[in-house]
Protein backbone atom coordinates (compact mmCIF):
# COMPACT_ATOMS: atom_id res chain seq x y z
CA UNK A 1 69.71 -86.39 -66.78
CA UNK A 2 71.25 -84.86 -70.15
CA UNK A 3 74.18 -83.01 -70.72
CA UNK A 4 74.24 -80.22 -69.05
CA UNK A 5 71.70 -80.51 -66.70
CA UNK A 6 72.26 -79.36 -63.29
CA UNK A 7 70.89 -81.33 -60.29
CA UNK A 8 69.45 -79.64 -57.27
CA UNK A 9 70.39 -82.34 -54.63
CA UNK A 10 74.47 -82.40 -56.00
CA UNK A 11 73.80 -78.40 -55.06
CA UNK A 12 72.49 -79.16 -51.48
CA UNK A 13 75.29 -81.81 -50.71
CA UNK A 14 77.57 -79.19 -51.79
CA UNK A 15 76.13 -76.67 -49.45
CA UNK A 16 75.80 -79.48 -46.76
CA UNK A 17 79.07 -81.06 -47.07
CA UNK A 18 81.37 -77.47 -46.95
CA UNK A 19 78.98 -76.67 -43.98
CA UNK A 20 80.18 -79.92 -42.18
CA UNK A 21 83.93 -79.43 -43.64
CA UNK A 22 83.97 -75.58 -42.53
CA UNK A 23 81.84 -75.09 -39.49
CA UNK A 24 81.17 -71.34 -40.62
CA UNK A 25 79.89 -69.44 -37.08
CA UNK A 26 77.34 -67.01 -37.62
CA UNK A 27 75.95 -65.82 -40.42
CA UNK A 28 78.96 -64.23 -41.91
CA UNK A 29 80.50 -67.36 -42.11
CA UNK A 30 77.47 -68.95 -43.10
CA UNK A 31 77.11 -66.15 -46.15
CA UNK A 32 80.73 -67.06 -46.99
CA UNK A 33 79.53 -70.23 -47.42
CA UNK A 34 76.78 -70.07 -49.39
CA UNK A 35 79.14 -67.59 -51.92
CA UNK A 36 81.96 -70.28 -52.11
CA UNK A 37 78.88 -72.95 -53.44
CA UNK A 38 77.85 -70.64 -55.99
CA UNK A 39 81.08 -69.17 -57.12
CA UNK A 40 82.08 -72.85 -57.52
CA UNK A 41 78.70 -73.99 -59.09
CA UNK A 42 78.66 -71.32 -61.82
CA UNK A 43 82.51 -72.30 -62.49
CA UNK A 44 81.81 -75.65 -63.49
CA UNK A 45 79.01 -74.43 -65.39
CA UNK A 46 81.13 -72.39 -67.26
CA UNK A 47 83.83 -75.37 -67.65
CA UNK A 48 80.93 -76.99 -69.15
CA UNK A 49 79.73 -74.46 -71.60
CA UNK A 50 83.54 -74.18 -72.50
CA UNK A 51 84.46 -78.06 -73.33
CA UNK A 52 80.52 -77.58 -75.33
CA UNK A 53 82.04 -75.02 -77.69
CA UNK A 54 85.20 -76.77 -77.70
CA UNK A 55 83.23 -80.11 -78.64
CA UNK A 56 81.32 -78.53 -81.28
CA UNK A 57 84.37 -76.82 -83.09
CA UNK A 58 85.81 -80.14 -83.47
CA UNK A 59 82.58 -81.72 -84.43
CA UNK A 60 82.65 -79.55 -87.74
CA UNK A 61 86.27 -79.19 -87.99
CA UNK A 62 86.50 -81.98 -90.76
CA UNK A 63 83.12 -80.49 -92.53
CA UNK A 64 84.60 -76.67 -92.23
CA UNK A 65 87.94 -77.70 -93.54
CA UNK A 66 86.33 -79.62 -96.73
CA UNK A 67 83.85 -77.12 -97.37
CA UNK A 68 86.56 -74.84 -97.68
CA UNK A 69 88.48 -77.28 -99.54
CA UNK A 70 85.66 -76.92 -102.50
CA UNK A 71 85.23 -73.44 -102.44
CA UNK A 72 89.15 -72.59 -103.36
């Protein structure tokens, strides 16, 4: 998988392994869950879109500061 990608079966382990490490009872619990896996899931999904941008700033870093370099 590429950069970025997102795997369904890491998702299900997640789900599956904080239902073994919790025990929720009920549905409640079992909601509660469920949010903690996606609150968490989108987090590192926005960790990752963060270290992208940050990657990609200093990618061009060298290019931005010698085009500006030629311009002054």
């Amino acid at each position: 998988m590429g950069e970025g990608t997102e795997c369904a079966t890491e998702f299900a382990a997640l789900v599956d392994n904080l239902q073994v490490q919790l025990g929720p009872a009920g549905p409640v619990e079992e909601m509660l869950v469920e949010k903690m896996v996606v609150d968490y899931w989108r987090l590192r999904r926005a960790y990752r879109y963060e270290v992208g941008l940050i990657r990609e700033r200093l990618d061009n870093a060298t290019d931005d500061f010698y085009s500006e370099e030629k311009t002054d």
